[in-house]
PDB file of N, CA and C in Angstrom:
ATOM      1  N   UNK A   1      92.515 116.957 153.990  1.00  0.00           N
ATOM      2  CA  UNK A   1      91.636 116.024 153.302  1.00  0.00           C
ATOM      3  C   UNK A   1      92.086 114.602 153.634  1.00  0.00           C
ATOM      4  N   UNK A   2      91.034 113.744 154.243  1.00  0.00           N
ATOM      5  CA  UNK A   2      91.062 112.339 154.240  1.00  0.00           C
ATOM      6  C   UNK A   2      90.894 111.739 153.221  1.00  0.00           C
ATOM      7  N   UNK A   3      92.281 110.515 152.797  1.00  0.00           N
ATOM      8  CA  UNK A   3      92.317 109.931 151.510  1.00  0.00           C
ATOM      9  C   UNK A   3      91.930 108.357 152.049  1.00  0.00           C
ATOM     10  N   UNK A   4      90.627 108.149 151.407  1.00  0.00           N
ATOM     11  CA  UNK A   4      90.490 106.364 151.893  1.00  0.00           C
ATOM     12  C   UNK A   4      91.413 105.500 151.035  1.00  0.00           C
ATOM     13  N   UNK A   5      91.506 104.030 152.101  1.00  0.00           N
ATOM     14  CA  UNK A   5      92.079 103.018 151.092  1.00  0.00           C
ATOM     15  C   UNK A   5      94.276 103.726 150.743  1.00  0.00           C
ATOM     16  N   UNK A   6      93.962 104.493 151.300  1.00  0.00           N
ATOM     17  CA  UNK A   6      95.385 104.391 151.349  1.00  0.00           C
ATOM     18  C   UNK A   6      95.865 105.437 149.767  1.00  0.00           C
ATOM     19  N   UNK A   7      94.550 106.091 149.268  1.00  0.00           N
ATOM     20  CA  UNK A   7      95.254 106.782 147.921  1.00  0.00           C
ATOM     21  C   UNK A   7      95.569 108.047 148.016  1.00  0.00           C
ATOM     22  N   UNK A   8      97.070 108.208 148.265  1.00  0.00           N
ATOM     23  CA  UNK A   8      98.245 109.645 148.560  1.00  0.00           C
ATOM     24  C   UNK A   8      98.622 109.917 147.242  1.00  0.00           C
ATOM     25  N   UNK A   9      98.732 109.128 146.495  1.00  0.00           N
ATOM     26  CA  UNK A   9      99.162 109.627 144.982  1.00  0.00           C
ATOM     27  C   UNK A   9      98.259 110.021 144.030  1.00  0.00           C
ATOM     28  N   UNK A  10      98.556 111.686 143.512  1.00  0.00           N
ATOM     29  CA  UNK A  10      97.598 111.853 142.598  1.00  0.00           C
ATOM     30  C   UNK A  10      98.067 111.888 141.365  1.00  0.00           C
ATOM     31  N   UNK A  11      96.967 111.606 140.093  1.00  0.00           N
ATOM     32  CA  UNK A  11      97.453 111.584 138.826  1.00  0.00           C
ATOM     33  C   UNK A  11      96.473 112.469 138.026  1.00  0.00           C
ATOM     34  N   UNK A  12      97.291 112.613 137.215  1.00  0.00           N
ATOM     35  CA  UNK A  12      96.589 114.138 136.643  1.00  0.00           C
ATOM     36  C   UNK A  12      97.098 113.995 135.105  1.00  0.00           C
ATOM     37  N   UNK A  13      95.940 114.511 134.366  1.00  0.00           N
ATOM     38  CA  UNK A  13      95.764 114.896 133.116  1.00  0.00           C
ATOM     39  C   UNK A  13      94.531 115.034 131.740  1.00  0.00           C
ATOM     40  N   UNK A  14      94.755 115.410 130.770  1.00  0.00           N
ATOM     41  CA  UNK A  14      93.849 116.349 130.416  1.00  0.00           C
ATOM     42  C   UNK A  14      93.404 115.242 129.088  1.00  0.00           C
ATOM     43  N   UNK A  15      92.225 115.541 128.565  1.00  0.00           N
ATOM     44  CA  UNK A  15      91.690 114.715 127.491  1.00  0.00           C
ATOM     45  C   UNK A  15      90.799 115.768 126.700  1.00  0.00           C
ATOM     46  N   UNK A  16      90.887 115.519 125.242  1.00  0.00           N
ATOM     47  CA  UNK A  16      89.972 116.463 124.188  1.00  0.00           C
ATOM     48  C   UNK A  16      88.822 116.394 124.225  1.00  0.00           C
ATOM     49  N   UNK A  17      87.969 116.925 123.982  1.00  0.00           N
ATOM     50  CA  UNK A  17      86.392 117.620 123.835  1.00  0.00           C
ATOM     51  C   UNK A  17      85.786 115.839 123.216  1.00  0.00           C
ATOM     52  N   UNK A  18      86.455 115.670 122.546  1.00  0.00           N
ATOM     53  CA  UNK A  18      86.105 114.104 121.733  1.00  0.00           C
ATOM     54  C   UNK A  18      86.416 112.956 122.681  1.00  0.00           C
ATOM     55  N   UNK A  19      87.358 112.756 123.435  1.00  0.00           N
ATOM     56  CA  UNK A  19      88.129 112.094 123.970  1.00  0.00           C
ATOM     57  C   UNK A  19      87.117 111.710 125.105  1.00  0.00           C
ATOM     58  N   UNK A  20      86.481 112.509 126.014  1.00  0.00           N
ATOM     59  CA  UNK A  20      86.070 112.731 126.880  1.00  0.00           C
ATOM     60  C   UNK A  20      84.627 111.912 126.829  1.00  0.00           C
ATOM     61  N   UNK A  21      84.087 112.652 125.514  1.00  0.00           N
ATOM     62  CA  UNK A  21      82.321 112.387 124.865  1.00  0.00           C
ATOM     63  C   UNK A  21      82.671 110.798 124.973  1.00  0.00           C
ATOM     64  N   UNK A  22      83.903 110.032 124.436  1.00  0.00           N
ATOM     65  CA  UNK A  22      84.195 108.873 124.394  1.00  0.00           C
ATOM     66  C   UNK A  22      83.942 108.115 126.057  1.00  0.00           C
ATOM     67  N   UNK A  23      84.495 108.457 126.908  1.00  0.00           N
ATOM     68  CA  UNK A  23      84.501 107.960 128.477  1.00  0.00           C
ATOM     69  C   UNK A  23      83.070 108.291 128.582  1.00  0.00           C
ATOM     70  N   UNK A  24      82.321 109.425 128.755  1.00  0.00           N
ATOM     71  CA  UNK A  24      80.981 109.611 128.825  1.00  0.00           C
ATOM     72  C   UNK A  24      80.471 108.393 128.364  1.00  0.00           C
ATOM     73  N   UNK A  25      80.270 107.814 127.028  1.00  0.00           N
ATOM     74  CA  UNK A  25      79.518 107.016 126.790  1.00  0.00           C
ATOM     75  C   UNK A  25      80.185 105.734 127.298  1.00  0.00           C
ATOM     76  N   UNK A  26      81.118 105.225 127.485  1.00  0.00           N
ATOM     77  CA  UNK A  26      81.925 104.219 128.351  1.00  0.00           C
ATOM     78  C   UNK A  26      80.750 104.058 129.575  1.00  0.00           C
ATOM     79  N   UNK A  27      81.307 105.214 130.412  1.00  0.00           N
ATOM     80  CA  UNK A  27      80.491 105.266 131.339  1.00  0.00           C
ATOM     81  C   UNK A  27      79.453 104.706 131.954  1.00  0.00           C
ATOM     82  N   UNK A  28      78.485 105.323 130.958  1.00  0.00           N
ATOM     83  CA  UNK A  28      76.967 105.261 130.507  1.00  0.00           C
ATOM     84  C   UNK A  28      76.641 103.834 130.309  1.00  0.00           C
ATOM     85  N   UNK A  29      77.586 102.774 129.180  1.00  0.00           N
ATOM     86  CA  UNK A  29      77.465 101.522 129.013  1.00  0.00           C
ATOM     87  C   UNK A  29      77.420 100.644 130.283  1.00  0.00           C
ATOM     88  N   UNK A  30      78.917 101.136 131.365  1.00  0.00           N
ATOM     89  CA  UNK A  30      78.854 100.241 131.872  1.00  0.00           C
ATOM     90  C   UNK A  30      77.783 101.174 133.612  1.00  0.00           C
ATOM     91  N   UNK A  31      77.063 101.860 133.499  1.00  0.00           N
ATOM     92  CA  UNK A  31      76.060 102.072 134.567  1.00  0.00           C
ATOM     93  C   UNK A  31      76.475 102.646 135.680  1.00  0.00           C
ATOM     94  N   UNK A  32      77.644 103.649 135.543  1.00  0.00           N
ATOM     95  CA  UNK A  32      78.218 104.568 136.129  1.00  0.00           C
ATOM     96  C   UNK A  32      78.593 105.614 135.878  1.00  0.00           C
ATOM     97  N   UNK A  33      78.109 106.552 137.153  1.00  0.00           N
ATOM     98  CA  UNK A  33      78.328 108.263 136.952  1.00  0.00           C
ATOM     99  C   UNK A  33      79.410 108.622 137.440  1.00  0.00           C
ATOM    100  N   UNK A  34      80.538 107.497 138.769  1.00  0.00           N
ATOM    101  CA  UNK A  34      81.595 108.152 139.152  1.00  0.00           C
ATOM    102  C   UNK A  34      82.500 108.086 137.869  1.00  0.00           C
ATOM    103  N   UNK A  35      83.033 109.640 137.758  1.00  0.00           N
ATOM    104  CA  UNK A  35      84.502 109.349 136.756  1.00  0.00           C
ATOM    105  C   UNK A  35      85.642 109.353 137.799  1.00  0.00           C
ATOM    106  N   UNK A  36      85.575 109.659 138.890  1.00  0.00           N
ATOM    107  CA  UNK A  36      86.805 109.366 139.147  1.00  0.00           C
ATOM    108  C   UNK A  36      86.900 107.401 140.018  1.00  0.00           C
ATOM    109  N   UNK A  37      86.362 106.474 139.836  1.00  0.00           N
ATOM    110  CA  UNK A  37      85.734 104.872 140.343  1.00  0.00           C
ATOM    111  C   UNK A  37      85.723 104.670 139.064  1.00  0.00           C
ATOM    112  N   UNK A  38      85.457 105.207 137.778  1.00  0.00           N
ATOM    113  CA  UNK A  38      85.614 104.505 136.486  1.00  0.00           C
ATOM    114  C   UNK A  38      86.910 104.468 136.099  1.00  0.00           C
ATOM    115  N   UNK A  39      88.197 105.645 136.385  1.00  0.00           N
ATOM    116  CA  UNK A  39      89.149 105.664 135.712  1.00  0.00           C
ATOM    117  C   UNK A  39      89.921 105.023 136.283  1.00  0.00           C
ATOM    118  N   UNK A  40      90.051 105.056 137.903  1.00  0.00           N
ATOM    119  CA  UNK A  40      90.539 104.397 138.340  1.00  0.00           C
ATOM    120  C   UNK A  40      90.180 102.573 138.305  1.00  0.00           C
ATOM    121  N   UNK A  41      89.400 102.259 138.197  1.00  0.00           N
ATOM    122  CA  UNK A  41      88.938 100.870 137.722  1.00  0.00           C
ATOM    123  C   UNK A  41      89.723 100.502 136.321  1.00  0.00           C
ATOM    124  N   UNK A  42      89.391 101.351 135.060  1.00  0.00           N
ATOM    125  CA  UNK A  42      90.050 101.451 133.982  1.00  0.00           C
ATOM    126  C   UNK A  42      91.592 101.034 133.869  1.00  0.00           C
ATOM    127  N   UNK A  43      92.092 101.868 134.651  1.00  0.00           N
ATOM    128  CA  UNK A  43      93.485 101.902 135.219  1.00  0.00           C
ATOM    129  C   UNK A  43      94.569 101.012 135.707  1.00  0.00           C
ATOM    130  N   UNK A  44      93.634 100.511 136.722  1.00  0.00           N
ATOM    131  CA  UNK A  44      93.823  99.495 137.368  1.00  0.00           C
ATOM    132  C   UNK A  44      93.269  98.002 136.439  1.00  0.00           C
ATOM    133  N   UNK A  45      92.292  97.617 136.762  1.00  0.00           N
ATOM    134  CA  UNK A  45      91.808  96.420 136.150  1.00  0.00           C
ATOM    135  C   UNK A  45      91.891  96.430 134.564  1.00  0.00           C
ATOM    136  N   UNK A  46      91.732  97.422 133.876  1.00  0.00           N
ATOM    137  CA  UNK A  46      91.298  97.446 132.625  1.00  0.00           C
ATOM    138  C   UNK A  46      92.556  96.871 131.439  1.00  0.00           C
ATOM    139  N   UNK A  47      92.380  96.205 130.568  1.00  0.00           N
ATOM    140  CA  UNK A  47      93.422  96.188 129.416  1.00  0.00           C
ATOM    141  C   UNK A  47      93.076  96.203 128.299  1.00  0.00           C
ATOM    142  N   UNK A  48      94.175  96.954 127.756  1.00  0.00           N
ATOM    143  CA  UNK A  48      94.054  97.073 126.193  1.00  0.00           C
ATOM    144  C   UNK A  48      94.902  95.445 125.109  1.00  0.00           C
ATOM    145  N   UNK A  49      93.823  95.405 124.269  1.00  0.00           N
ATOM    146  CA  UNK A  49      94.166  94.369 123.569  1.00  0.00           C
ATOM    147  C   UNK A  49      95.021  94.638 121.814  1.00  0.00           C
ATOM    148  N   UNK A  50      95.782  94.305 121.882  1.00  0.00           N
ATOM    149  CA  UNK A  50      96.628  94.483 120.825  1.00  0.00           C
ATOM    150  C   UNK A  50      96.278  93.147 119.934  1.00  0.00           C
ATOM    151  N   UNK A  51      95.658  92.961 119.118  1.00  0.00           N
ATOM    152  CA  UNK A  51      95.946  91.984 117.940  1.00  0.00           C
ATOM    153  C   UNK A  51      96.582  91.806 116.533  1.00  0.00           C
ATOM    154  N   UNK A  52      97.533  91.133 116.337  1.00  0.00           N
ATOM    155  CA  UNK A  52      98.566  90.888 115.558  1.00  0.00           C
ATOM    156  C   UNK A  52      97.800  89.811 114.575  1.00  0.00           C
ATOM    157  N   UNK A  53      97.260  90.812 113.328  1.00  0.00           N
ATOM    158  CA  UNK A  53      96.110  90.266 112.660  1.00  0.00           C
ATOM    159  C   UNK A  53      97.141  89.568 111.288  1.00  0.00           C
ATOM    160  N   UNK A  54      97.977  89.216 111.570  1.00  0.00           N
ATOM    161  CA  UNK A  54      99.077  88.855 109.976  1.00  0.00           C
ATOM    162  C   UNK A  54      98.539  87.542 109.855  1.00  0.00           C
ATOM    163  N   UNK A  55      98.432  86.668 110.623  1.00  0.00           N
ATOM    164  CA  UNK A  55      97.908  85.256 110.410  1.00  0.00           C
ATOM    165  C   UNK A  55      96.606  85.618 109.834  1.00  0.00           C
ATOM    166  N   UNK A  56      95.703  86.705 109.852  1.00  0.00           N
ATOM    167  CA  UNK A  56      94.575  86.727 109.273  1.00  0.00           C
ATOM    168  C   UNK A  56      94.783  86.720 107.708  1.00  0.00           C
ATOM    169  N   UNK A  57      95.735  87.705 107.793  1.00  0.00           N
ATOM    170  CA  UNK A  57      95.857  88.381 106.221  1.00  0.00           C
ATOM    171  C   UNK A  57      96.734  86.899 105.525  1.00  0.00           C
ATOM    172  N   UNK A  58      97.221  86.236 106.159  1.00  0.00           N
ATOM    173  CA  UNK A  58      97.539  84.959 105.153  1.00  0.00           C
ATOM    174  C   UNK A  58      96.475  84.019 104.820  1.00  0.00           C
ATOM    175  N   UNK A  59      95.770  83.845 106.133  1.00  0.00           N
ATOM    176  CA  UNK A  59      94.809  83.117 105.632  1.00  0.00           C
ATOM    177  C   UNK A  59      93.483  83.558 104.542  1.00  0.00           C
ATOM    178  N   UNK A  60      93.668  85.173 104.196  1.00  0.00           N
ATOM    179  CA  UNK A  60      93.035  85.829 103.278  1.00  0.00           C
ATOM    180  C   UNK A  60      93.304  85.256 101.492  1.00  0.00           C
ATOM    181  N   UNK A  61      94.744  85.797 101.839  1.00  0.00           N
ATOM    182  CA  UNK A  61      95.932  84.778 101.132  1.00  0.00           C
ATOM    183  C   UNK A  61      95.522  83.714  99.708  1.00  0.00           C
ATOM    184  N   UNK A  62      95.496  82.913 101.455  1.00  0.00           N
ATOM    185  CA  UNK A  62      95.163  81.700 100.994  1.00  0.00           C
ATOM    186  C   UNK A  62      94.008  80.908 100.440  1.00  0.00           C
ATOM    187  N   UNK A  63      92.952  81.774 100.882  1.00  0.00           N
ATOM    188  CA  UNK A  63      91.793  81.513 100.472  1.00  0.00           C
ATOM    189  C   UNK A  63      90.749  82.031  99.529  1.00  0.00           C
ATOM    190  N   UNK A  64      91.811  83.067  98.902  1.00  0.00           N
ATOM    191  CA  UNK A  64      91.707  83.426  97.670  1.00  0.00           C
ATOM    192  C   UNK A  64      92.566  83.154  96.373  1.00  0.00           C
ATOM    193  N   UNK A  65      93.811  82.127  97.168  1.00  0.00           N
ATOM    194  CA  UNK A  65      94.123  81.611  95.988  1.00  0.00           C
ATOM    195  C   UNK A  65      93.388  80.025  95.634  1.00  0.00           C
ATOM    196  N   UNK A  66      92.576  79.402  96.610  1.00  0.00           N
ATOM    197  CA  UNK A  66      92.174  78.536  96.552  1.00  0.00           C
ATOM    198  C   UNK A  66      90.873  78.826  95.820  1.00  0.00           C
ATOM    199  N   UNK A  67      89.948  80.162  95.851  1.00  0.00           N
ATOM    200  CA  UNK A  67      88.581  80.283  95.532  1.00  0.00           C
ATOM    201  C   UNK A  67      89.133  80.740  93.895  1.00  0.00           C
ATOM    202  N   UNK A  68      90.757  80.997  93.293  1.00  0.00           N
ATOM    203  CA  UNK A  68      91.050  80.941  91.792  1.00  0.00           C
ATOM    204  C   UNK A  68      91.366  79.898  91.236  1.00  0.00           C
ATOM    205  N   UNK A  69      91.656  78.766  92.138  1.00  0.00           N
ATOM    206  CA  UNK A  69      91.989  77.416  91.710  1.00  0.00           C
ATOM    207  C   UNK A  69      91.073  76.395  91.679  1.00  0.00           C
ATOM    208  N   UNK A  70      89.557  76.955  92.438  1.00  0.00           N
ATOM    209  CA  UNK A  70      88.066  76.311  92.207  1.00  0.00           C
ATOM    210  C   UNK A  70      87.775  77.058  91.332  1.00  0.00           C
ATOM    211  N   UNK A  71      87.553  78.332  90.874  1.00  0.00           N
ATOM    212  CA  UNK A  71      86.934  79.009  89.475  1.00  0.00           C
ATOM    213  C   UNK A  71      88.037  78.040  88.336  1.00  0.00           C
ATOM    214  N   UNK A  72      88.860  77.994  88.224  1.00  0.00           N
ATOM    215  CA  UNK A  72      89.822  77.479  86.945  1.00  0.00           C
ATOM    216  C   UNK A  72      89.617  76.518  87.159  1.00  0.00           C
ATOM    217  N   UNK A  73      89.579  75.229  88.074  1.00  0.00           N
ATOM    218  CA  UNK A  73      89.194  73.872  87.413  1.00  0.00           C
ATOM    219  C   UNK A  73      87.828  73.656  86.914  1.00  0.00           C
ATOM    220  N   UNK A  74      86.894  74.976  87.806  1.00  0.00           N
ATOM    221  CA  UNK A  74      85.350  74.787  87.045  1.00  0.00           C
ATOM    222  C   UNK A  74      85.494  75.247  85.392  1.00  0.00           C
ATOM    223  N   UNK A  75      86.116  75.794  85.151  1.00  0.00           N
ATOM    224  CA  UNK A  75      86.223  76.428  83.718  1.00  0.00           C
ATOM    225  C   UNK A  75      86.721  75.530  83.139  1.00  0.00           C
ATOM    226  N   UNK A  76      87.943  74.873  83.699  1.00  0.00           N
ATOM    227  CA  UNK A  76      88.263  73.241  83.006  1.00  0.00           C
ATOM    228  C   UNK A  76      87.357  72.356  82.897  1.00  0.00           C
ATOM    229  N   UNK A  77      87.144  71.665  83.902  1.00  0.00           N
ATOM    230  CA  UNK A  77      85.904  71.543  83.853  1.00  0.00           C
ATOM    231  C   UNK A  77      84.812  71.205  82.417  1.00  0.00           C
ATOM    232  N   UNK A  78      84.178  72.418  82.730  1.00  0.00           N
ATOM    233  CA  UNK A  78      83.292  73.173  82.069  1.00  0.00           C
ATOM    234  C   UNK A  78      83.836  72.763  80.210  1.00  0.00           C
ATOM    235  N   UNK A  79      84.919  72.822  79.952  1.00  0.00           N
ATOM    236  CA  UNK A  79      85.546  73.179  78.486  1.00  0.00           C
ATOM    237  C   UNK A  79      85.918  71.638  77.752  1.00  0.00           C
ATOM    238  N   UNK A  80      86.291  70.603  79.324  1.00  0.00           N
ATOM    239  CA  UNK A  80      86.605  69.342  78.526  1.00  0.00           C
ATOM    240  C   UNK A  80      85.790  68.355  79.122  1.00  0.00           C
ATOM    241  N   UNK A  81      84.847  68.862  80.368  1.00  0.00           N
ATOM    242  CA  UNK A  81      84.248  67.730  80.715  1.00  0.00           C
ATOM    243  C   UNK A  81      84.708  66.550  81.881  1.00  0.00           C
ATOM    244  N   UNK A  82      86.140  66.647  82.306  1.00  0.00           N
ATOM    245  CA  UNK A  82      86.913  66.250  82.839  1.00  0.00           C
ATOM    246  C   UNK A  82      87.830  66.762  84.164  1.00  0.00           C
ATOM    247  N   UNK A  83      87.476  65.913  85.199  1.00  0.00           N
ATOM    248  CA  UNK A  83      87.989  66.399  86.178  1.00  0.00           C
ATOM    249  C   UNK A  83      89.465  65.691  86.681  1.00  0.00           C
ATOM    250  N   UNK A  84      90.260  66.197  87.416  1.00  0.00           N
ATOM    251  CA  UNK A  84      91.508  65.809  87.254  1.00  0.00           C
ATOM    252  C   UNK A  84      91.920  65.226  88.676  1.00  0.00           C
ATOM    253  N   UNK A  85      91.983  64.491  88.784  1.00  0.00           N
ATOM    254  CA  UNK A  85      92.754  63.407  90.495  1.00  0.00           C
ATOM    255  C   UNK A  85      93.167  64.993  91.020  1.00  0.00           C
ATOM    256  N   UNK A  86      94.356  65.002  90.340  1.00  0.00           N
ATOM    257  CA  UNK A  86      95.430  66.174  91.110  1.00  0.00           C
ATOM    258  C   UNK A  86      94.662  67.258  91.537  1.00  0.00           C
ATOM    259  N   UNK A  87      94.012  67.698  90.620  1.00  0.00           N
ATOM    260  CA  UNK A  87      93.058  68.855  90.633  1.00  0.00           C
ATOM    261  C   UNK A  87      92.384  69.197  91.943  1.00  0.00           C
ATOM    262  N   UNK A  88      91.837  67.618  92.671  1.00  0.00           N
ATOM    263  CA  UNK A  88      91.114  67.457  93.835  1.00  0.00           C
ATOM    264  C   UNK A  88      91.967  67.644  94.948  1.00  0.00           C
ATOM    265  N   UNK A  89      93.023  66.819  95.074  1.00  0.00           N
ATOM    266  CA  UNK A  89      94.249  66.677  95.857  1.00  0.00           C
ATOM    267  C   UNK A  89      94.659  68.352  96.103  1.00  0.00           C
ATOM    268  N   UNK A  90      95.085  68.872  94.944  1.00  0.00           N
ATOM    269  CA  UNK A  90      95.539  70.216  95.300  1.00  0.00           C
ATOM    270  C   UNK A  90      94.227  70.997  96.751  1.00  0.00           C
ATOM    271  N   UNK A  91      93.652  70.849  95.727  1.00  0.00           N
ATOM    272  CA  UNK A  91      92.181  71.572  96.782  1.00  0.00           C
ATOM    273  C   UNK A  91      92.363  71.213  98.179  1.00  0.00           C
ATOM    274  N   UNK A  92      92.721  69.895  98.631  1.00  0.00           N
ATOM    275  CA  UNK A  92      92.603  69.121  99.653  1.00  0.00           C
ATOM    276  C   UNK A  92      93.419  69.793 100.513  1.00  0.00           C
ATOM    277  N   UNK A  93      94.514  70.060 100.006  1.00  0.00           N
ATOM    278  CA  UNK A  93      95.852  70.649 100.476  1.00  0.00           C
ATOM    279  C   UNK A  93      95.664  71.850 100.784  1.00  0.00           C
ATOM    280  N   UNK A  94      95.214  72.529 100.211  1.00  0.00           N
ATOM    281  CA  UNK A  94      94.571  74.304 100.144  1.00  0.00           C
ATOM    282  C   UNK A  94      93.987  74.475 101.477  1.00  0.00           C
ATOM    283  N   UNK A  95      92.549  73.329 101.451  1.00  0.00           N
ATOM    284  CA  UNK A  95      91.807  73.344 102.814  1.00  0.00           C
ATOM    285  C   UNK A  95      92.296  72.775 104.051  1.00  0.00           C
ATOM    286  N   UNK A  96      93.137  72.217 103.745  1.00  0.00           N
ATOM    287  CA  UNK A  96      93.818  71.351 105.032  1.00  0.00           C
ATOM    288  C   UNK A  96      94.591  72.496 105.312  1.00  0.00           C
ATOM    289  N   UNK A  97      95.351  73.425 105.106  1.00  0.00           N
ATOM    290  CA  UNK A  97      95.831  74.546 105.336  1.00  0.00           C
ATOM    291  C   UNK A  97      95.241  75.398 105.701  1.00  0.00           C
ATOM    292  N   UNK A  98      94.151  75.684 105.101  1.00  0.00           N
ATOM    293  CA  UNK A  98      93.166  77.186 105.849  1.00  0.00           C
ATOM    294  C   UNK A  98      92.998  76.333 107.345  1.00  0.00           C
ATOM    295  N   UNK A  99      92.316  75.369 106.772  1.00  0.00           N
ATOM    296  CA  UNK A  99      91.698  74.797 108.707  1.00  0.00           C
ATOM    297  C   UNK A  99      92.886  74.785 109.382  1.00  0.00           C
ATOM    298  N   UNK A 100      94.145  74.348 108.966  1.00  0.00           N
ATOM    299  CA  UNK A 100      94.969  74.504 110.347  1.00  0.00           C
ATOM    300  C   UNK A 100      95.561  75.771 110.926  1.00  0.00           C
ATOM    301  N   UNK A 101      95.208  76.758 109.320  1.00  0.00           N
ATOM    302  CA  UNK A 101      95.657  78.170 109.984  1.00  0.00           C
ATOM    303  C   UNK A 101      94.656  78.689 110.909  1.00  0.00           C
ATOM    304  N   UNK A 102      93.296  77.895 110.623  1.00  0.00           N
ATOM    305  CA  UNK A 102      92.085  78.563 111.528  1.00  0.00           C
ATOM    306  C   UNK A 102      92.011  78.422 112.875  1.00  0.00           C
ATOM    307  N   UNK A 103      92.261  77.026 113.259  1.00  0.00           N
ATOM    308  CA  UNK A 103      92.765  76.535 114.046  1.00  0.00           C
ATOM    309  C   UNK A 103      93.833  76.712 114.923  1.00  0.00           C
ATOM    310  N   UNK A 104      95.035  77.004 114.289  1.00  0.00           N
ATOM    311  CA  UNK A 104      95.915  78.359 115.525  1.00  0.00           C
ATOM    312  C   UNK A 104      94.940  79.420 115.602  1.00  0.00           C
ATOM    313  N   UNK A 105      94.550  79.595 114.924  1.00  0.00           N
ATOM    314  CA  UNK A 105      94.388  81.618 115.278  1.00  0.00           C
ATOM    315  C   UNK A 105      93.425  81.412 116.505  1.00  0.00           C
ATOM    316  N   UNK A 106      92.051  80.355 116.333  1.00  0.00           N
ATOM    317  CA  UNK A 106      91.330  80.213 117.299  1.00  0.00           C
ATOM    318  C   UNK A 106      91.995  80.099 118.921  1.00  0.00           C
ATOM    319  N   UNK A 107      92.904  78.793 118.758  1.00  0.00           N
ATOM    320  CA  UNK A 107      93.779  78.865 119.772  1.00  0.00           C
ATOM    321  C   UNK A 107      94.749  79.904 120.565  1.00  0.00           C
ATOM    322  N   UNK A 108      94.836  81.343 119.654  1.00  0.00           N
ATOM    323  CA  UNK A 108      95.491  82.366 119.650  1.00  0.00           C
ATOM    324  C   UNK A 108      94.470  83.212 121.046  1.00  0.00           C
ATOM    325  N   UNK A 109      92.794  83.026 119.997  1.00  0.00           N
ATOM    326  CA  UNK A 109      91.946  83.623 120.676  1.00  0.00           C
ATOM    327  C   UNK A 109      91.639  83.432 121.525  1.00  0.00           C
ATOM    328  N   UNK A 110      92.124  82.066 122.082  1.00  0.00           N
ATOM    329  CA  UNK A 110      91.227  81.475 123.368  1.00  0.00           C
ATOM    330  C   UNK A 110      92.387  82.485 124.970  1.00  0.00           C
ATOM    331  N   UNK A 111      93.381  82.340 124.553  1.00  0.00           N
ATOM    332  CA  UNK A 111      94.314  82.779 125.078  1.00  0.00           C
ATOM    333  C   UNK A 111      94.096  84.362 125.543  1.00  0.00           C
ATOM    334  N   UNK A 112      93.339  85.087 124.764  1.00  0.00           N
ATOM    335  CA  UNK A 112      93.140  86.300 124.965  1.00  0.00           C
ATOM    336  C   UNK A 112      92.297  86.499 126.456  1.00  0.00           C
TER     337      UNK A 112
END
């Protein structure tokens, strides 16, 4: 057997009934019937993306302790009529924080 392109090495192995239905529709998306030009493409060119979602979950965090510190000054608020300098300032601080956490992460993404 003539191997084009120089491919002497073979690789071998097996995938589940599910596993498989999965590449099928891969396949299908990207408008190809070779599986053996898809896997090897896969293989070669393809990468898997790992995201390290912890900066998300702070900025979850954070922006739910800020959406309890807008309900409680509205209830203040609300009870004396009176809004408080600090009150605003805090907030300021809250959002100046989400945006700069938003702001790495975007920068995180661009990188991807």
């Amino acid at each position: 057997m003539r191997y084009r392109e120089g491919r002497t090495v073979g690789l071998y192995t097996k995938v589940s009934p599910e596993e498989k239905e999965v590449i099928d529709r891969k396949m299908a998306q990207m408008g190809t019937t070779n599986l053996r030009a898809y896997l090897r493409k896969m293989a070669v060119d393809g990468y898997a993306v790992h995201l390290d979602l912890s900066s998300v979950v702070e900025l979850v965090k954070l922006l739910r302790s800020i959406s309890n510190n807008v309900n409680q000054i509205a209830r203040r608020c609300n009870e004396t009529r009176n809004l408080y300098a600090q009150d605003v300032e805090d907030l300021r601080r809250g959002y100046a924080q989400v945006w700069t956490g938003i702001n790495k992460l975007l920068k995180k993404f661009e990188k991807l």
